[in-house]
C-alpha atoms as a PDB file:
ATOM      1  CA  UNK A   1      88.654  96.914 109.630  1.00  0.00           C
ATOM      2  CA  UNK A   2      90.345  93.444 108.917  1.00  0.00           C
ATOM      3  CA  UNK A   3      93.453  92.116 110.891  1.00  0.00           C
ATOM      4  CA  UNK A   4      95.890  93.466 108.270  1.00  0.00           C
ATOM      5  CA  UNK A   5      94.814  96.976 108.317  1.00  0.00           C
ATOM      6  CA  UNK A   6      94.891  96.880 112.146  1.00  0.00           C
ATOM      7  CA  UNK A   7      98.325  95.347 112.316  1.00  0.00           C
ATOM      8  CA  UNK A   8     100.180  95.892 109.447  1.00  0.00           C
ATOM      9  CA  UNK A   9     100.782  94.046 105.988  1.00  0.00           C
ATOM     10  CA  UNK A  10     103.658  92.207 106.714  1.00  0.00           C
ATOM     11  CA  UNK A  11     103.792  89.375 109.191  1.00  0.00           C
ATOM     12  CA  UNK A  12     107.435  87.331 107.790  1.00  0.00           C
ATOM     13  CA  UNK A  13     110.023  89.090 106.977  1.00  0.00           C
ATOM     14  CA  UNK A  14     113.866  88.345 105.709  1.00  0.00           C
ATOM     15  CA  UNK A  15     116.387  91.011 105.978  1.00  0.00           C
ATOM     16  CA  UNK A  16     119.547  90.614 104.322  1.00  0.00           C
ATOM     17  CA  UNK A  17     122.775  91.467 106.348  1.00  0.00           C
ATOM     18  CA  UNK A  18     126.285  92.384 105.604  1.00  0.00           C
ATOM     19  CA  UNK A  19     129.337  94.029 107.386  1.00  0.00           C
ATOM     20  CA  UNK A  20     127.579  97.703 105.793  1.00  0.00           C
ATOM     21  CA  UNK A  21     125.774 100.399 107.609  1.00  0.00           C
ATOM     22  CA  UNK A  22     123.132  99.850 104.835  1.00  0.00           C
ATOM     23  CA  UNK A  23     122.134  96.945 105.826  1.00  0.00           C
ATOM     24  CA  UNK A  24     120.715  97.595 109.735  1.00  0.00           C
ATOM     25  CA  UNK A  25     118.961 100.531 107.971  1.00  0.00           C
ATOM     26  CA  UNK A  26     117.203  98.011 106.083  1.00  0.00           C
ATOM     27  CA  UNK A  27     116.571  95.710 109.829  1.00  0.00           C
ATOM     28  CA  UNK A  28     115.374  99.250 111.178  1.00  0.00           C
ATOM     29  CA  UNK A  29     113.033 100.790 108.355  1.00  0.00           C
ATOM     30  CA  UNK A  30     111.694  96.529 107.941  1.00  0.00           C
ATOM     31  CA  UNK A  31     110.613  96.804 111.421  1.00  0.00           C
ATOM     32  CA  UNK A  32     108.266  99.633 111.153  1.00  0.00           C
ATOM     33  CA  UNK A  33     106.233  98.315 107.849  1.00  0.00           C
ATOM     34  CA  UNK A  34     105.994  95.229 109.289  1.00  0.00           C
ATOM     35  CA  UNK A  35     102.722  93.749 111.407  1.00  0.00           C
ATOM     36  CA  UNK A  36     103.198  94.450 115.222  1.00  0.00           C
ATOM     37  CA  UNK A  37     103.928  90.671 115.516  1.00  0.00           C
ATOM     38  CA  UNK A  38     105.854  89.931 112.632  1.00  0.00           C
ATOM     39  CA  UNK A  39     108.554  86.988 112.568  1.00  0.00           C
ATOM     40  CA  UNK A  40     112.074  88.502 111.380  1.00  0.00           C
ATOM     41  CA  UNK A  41     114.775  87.144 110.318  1.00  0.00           C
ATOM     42  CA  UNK A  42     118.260  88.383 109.506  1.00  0.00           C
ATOM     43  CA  UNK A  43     120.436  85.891 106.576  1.00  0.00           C
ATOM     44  CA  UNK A  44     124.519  86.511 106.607  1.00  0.00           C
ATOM     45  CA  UNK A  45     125.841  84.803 103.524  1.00  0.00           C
ATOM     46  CA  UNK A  46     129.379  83.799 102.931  1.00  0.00           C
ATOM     47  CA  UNK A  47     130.961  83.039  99.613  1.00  0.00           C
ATOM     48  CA  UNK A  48     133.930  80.772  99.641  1.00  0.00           C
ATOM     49  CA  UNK A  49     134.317  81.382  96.213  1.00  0.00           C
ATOM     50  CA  UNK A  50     135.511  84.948  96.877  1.00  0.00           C
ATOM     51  CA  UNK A  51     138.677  83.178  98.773  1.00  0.00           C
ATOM     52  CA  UNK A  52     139.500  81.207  96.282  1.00  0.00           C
ATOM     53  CA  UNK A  53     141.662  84.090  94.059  1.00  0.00           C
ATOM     54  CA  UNK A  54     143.950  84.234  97.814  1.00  0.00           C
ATOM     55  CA  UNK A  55     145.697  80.885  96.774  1.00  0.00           C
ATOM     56  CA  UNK A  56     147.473  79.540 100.121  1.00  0.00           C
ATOM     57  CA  UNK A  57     145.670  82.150 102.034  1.00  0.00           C
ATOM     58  CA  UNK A  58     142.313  80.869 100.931  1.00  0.00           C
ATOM     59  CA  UNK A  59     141.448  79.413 103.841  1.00  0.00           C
ATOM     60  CA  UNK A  60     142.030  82.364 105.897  1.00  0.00           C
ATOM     61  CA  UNK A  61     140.184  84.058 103.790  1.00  0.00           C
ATOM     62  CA  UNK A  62     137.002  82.226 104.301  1.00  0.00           C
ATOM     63  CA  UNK A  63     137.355  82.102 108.066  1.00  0.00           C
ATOM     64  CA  UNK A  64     137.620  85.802 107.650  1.00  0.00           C
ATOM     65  CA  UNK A  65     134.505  86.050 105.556  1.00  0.00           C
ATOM     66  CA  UNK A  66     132.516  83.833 107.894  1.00  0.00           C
ATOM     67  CA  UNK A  67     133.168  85.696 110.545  1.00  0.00           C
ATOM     68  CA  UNK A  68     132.275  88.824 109.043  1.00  0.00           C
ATOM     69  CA  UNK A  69     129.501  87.402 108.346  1.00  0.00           C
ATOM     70  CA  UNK A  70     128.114  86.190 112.053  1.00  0.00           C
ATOM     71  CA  UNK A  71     129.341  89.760 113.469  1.00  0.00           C
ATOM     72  CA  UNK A  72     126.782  91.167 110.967  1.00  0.00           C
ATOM     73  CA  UNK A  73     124.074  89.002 112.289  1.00  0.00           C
ATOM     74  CA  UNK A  74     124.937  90.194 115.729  1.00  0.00           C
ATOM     75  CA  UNK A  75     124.965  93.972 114.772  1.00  0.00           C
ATOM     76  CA  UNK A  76     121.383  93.092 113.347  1.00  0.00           C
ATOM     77  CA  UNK A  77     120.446  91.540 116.563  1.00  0.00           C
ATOM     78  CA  UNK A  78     121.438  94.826 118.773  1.00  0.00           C
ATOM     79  CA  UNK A  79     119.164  96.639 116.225  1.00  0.00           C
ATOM     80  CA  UNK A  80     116.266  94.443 116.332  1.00  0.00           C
ATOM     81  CA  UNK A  81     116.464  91.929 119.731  1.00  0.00           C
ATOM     82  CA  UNK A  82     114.559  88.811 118.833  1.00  0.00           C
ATOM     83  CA  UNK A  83     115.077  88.569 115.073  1.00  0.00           C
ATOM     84  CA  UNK A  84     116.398  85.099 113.719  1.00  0.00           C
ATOM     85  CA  UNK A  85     119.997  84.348 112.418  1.00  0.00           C
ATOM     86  CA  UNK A  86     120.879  82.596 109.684  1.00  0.00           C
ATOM     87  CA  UNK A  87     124.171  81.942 107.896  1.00  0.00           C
ATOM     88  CA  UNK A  88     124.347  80.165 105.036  1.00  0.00           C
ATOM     89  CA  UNK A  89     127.534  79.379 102.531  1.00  0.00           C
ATOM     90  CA  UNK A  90     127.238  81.009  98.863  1.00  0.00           C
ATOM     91  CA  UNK A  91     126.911  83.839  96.900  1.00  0.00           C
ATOM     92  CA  UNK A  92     124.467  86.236  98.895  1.00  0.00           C
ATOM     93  CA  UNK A  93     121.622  86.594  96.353  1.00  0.00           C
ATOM     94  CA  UNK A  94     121.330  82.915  95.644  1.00  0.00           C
ATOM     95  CA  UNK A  95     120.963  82.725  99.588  1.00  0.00           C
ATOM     96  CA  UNK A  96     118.212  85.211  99.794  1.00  0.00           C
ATOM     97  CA  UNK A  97     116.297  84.176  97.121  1.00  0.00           C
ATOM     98  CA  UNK A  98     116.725  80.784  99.041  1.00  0.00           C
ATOM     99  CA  UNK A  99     115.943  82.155 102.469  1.00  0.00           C
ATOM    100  CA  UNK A 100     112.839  83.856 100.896  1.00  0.00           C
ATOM    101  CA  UNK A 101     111.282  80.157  99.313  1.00  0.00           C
ATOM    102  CA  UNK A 102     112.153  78.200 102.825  1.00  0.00           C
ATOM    103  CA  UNK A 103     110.460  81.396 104.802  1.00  0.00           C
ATOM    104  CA  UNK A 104     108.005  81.449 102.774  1.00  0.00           C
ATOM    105  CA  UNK A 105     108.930  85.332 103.514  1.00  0.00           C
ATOM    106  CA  UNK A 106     105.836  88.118 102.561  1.00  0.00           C
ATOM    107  CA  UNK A 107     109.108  90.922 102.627  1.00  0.00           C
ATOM    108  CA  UNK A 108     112.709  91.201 101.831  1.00  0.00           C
ATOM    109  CA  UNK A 109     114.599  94.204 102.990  1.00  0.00           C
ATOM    110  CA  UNK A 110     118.027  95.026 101.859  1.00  0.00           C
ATOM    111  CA  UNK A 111     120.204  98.069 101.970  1.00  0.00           C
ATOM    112  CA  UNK A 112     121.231 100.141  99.311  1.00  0.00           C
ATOM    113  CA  UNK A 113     124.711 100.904  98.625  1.00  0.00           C
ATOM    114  CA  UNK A 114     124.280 103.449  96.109  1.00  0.00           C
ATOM    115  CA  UNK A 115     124.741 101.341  92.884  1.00  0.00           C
ATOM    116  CA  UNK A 116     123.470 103.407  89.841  1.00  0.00           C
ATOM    117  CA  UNK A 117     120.811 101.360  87.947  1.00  0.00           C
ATOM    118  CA  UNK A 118     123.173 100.962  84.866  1.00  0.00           C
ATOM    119  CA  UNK A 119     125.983  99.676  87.219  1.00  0.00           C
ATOM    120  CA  UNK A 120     122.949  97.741  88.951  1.00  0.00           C
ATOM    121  CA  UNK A 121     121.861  96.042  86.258  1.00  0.00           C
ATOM    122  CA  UNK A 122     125.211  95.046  84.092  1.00  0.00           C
ATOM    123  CA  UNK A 123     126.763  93.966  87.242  1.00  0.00           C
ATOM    124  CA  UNK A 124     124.098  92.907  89.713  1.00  0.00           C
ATOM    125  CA  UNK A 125     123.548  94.451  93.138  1.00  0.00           C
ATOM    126  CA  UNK A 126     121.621  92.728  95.501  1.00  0.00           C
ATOM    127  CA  UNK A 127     118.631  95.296  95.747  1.00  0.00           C
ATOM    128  CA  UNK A 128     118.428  94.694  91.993  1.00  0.00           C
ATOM    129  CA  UNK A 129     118.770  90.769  91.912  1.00  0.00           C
ATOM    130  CA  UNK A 130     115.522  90.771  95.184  1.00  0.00           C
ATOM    131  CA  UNK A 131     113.520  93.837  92.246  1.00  0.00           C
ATOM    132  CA  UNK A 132     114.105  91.170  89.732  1.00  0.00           C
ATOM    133  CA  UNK A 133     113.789  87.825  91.165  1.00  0.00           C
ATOM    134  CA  UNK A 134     112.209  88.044  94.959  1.00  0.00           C
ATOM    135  CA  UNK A 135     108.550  86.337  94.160  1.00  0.00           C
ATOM    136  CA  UNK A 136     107.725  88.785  97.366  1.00  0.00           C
ATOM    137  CA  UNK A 137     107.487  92.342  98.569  1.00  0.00           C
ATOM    138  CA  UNK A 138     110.854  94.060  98.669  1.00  0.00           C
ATOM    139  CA  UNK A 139     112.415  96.968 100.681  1.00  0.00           C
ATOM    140  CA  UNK A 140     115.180  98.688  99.164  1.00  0.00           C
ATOM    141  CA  UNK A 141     116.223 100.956 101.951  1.00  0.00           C
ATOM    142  CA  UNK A 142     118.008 104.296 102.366  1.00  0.00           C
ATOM    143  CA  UNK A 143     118.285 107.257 105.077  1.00  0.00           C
ATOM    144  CA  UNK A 144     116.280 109.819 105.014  1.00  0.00           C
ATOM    145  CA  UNK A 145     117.485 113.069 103.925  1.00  0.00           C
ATOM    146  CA  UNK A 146     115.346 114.300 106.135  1.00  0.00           C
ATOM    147  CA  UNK A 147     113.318 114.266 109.185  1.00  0.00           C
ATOM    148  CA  UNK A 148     112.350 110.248 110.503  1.00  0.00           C
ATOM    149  CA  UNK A 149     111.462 107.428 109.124  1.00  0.00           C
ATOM    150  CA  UNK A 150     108.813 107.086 107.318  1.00  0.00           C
ATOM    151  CA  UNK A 151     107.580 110.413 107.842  1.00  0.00           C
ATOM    152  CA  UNK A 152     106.557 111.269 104.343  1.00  0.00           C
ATOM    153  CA  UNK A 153     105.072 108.116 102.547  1.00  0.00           C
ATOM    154  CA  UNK A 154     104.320 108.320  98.334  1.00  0.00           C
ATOM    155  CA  UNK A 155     102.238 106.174  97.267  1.00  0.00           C
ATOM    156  CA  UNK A 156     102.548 105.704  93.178  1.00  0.00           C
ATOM    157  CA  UNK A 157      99.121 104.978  91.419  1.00  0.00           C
ATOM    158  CA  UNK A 158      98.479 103.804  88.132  1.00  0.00           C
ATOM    159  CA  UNK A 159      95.027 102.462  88.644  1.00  0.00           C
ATOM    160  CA  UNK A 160      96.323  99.045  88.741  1.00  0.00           C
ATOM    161  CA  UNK A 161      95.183  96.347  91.461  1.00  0.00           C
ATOM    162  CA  UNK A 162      99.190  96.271  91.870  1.00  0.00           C
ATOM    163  CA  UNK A 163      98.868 100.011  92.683  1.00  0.00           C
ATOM    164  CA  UNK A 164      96.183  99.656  94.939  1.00  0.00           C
ATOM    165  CA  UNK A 165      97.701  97.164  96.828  1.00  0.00           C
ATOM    166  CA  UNK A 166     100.642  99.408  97.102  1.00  0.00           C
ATOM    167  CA  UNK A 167      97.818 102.097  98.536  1.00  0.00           C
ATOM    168  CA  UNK A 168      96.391 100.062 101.430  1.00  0.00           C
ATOM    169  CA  UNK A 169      99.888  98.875 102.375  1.00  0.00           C
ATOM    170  CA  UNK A 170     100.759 102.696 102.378  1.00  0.00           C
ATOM    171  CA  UNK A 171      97.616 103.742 104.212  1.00  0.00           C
ATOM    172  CA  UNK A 172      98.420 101.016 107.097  1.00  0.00           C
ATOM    173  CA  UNK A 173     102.176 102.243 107.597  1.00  0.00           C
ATOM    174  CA  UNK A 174     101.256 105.777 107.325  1.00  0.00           C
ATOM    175  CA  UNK A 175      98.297 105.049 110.451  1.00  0.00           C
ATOM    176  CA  UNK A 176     100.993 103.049 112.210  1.00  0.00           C
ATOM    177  CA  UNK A 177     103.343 106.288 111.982  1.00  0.00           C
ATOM    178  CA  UNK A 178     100.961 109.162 112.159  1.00  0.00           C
ATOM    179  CA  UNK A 179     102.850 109.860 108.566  1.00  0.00           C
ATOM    180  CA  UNK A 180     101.634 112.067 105.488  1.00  0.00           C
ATOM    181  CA  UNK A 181     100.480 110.358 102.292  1.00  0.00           C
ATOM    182  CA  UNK A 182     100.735 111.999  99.256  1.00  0.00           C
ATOM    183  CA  UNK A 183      99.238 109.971  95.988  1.00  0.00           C
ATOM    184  CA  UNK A 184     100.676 110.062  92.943  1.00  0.00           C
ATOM    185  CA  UNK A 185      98.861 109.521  89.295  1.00  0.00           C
ATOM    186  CA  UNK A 186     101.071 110.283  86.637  1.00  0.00           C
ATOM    187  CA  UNK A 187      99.521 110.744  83.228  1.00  0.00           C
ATOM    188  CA  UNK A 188      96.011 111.097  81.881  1.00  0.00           C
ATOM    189  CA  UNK A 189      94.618 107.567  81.495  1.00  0.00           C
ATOM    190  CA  UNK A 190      91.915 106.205  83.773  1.00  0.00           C
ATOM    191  CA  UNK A 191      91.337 109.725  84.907  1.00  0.00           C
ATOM    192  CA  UNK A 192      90.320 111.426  88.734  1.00  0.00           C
ATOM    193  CA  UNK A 193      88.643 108.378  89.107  1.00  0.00           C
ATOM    194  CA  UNK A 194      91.817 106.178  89.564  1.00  0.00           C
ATOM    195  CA  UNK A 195      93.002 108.923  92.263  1.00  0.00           C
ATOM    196  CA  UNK A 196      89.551 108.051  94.230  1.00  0.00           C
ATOM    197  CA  UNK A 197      90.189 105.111  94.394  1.00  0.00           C
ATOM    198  CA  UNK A 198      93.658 104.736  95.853  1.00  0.00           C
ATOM    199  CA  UNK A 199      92.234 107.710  98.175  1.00  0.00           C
ATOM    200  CA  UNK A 200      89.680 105.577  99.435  1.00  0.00           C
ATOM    201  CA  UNK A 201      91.819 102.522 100.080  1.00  0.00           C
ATOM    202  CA  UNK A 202      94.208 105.087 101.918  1.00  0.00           C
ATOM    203  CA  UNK A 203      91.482 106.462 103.679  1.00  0.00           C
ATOM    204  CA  UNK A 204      90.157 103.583 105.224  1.00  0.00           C
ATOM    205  CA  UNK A 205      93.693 103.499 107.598  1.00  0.00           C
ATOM    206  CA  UNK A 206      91.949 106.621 108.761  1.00  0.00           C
ATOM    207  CA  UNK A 207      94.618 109.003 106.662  1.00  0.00           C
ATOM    208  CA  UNK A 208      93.710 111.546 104.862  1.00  0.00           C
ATOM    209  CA  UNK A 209      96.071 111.862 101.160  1.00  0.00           C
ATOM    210  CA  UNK A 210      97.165 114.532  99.482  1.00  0.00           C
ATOM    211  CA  UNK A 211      96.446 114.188  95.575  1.00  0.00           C
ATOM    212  CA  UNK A 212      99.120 114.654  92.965  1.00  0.00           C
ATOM    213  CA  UNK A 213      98.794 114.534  89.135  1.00  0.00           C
ATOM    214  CA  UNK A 214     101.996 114.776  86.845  1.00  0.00           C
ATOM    215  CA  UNK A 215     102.471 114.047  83.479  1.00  0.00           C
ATOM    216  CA  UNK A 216     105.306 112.574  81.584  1.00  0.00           C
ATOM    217  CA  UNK A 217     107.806 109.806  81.830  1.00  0.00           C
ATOM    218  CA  UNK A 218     106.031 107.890  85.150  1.00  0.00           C
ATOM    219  CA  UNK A 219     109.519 107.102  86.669  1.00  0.00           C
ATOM    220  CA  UNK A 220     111.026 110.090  86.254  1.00  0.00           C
ATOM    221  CA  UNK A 221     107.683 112.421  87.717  1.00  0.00           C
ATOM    222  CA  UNK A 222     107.705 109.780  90.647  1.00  0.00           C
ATOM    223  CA  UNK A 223     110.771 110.371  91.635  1.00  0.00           C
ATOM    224  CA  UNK A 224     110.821 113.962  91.178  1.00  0.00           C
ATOM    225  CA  UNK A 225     107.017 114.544  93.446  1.00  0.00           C
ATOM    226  CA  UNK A 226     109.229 112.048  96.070  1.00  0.00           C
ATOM    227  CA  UNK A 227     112.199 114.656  95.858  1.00  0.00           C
ATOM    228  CA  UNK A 228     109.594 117.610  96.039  1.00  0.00           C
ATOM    229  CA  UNK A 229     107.598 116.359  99.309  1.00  0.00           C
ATOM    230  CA  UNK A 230     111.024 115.261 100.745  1.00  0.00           C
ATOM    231  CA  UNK A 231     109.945 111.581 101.368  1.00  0.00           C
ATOM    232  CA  UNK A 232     111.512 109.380 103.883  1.00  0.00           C
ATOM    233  CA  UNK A 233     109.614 105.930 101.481  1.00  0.00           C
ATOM    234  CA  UNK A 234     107.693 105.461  98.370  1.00  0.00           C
ATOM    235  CA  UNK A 235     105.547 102.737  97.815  1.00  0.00           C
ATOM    236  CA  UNK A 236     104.415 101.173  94.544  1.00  0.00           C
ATOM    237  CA  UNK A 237     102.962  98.026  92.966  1.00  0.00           C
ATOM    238  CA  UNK A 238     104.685  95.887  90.761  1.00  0.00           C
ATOM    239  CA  UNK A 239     102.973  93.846  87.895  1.00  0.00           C
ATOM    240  CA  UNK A 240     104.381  90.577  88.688  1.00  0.00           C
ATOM    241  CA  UNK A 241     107.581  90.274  86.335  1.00  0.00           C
ATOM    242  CA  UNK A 242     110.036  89.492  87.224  1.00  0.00           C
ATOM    243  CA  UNK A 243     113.795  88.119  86.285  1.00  0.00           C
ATOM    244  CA  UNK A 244     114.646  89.622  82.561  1.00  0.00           C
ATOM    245  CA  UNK A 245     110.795  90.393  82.127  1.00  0.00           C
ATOM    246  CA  UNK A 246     111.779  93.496  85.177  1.00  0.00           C
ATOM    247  CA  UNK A 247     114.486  94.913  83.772  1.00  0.00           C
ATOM    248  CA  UNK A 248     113.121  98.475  82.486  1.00  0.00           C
ATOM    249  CA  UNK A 249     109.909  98.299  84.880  1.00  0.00           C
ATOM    250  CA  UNK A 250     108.904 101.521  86.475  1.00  0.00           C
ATOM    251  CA  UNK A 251     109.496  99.850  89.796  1.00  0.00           C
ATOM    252  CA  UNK A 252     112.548  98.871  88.939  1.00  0.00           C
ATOM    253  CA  UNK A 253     113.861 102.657  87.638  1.00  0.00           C
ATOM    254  CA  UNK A 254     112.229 104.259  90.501  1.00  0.00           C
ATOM    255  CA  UNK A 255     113.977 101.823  93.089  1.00  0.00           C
ATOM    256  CA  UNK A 256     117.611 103.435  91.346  1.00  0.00           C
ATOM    257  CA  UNK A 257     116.865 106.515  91.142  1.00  0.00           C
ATOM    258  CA  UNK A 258     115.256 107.383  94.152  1.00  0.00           C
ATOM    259  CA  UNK A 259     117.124 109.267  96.770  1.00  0.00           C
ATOM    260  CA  UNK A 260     114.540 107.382  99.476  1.00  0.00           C
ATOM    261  CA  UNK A 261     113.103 103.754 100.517  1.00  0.00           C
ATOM    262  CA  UNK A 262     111.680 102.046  98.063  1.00  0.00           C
ATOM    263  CA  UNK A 263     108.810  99.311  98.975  1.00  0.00           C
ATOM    264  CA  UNK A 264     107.562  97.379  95.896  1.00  0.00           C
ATOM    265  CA  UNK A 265     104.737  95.524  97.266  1.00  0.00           C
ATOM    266  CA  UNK A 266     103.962  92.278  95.358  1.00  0.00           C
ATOM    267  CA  UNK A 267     101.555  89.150  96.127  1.00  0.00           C
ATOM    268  CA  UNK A 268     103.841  86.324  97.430  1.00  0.00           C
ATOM    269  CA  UNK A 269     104.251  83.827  94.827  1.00  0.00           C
ATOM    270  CA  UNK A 270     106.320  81.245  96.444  1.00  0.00           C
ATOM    271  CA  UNK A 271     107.279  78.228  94.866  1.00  0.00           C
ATOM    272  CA  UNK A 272     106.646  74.596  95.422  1.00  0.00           C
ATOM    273  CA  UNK A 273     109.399  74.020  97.769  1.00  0.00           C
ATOM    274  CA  UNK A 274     112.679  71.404  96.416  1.00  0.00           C
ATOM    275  CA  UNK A 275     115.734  70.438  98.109  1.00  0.00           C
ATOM    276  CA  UNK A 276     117.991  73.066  99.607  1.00  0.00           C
ATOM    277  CA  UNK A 277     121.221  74.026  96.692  1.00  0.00           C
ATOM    278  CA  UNK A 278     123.151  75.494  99.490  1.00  0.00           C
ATOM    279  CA  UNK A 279     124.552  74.267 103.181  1.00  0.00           C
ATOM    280  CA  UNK A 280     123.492  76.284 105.837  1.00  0.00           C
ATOM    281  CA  UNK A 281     126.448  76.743 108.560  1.00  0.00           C
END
């Protein structure tokens, strides 16, 4: 068994904060998939260009929004003692995205606010911008309806690599957690023989998966077996698009519609690194 199964999968991880309840769901749920000795960090933006429609006030306005943003950094800090601050001046997924090339971050976790993917995608949320454009794992997290977190873990499976990196990361959270795995193939192609294979990549995290086969429209029957099995996090692969390339993914329409956490696990692809856009404060 190799360090990452014993440990976890991720080891640096950026959580995006705001004044929301969302958002230390996402610093809580990012602690437990993470590696026992990750490195966290929690990134505050502030956007001075939201002040500038208060005229005279404007200034007040961005002291306000500045200050919101370091009491959210604190709030993430009572969640999560030890993670990193960071505030930096701009719009917030701009930041992120910037945070996650300087980190060289392996996850992103945000909250979700409950944006419907059409709203989502016509006017941007930031758990769609980091599905889109993060060139790293992201967690789009929500409370469970039910019982803890993550309790109930599906792992999607297509048969992909993507998928079956989705199925070892979901084997070594669900051994961290002592949590059910249930598998899910939807459709015909590839056969059992795509099942055994997640199984086996689940299996050696020493847990033992429950085997689902659905057919029909693959976000749709993943969302539904998530609904059915009343699970606290699905995990899936994603094939590597991103930007306008995601839009209409199945990752991307299962991390809308869900009702839980979504983890789209994806092979960090970072960048060459350039000159910072935006001034940290």
């Amino acid at each position: 068994m190799d360090d990452d199964q014993r440990t976890g999968a991720f080891r640096s991880v950026l959580c995006g904060v705001d004044s929301s309840p969302a958002s230390l769901v996402a610093v809580r749920q990012a602690r437990e998939v993470a590696a026992d000795k990750a490195a966290f960090w929690a990134l505050a933006a502030w956007d001075p260009g939201l002040a500038m429609p208060a005229g005279t006030a404007a200034l007040n306005v961005m002291d306000q929004l500045r200050e919101e943003a370091r009491t959210a950094l604190l709030r993430a800090q009572d969640v999560l003692p030890g993670i990193t601050p960071i505030v930096i001046r701009g719009p917030d997924v701009a930041a992120l995205l910037a945070g996650i090339a300087n980190l060289e971050a392996d996850l992103v976790a945000v909250g979700s606010h409950g944006t419907s993917r059409p709203a989502g995608v016509v006017f941007g949320s930031v758990a769609s911008a980091m599905a889109h454009y993060a060139p790293c794992s992201v967690l789009v997290a929500r409370e469970p309806r039910t019982g803890g977190f993550p309790d109930v873990i599906v792992h999607a499976n297509d048969g992909s690599p993507e998928s079956l990196d989705a199925a070892h990361v979901a084997g070594i959270v669900a051994a961290r957690h002592n949590a059910t795995v249930v598998t899910v193939h939807v459709g015909e192609t590839h056969g059992y023989s795509v099942a055994e294979q997640a199984v086996a990549l689940i299996q050696r995290s020493g847990r033992e998966p429950v085997v689902m086969t659905e057919e029909g429209s693959p976000h749709r029957r993943i969302v539904e077996a998530a609904n059915r099995v009343n699970a606290a996090l699905i995990v899936m692969g994603s094939r590597g698009r991103t930007g306008l390339a995601a839009l209409g993914s199945v990752s991307e329409r299962v991390m809308h519609r869900a009702d839980s956490s979504v983890l789209i696990v994806r092979r960090p692809a970072h960048p060459v690194r350039e000159a910072d856009d935006g001034d940290a404060q």
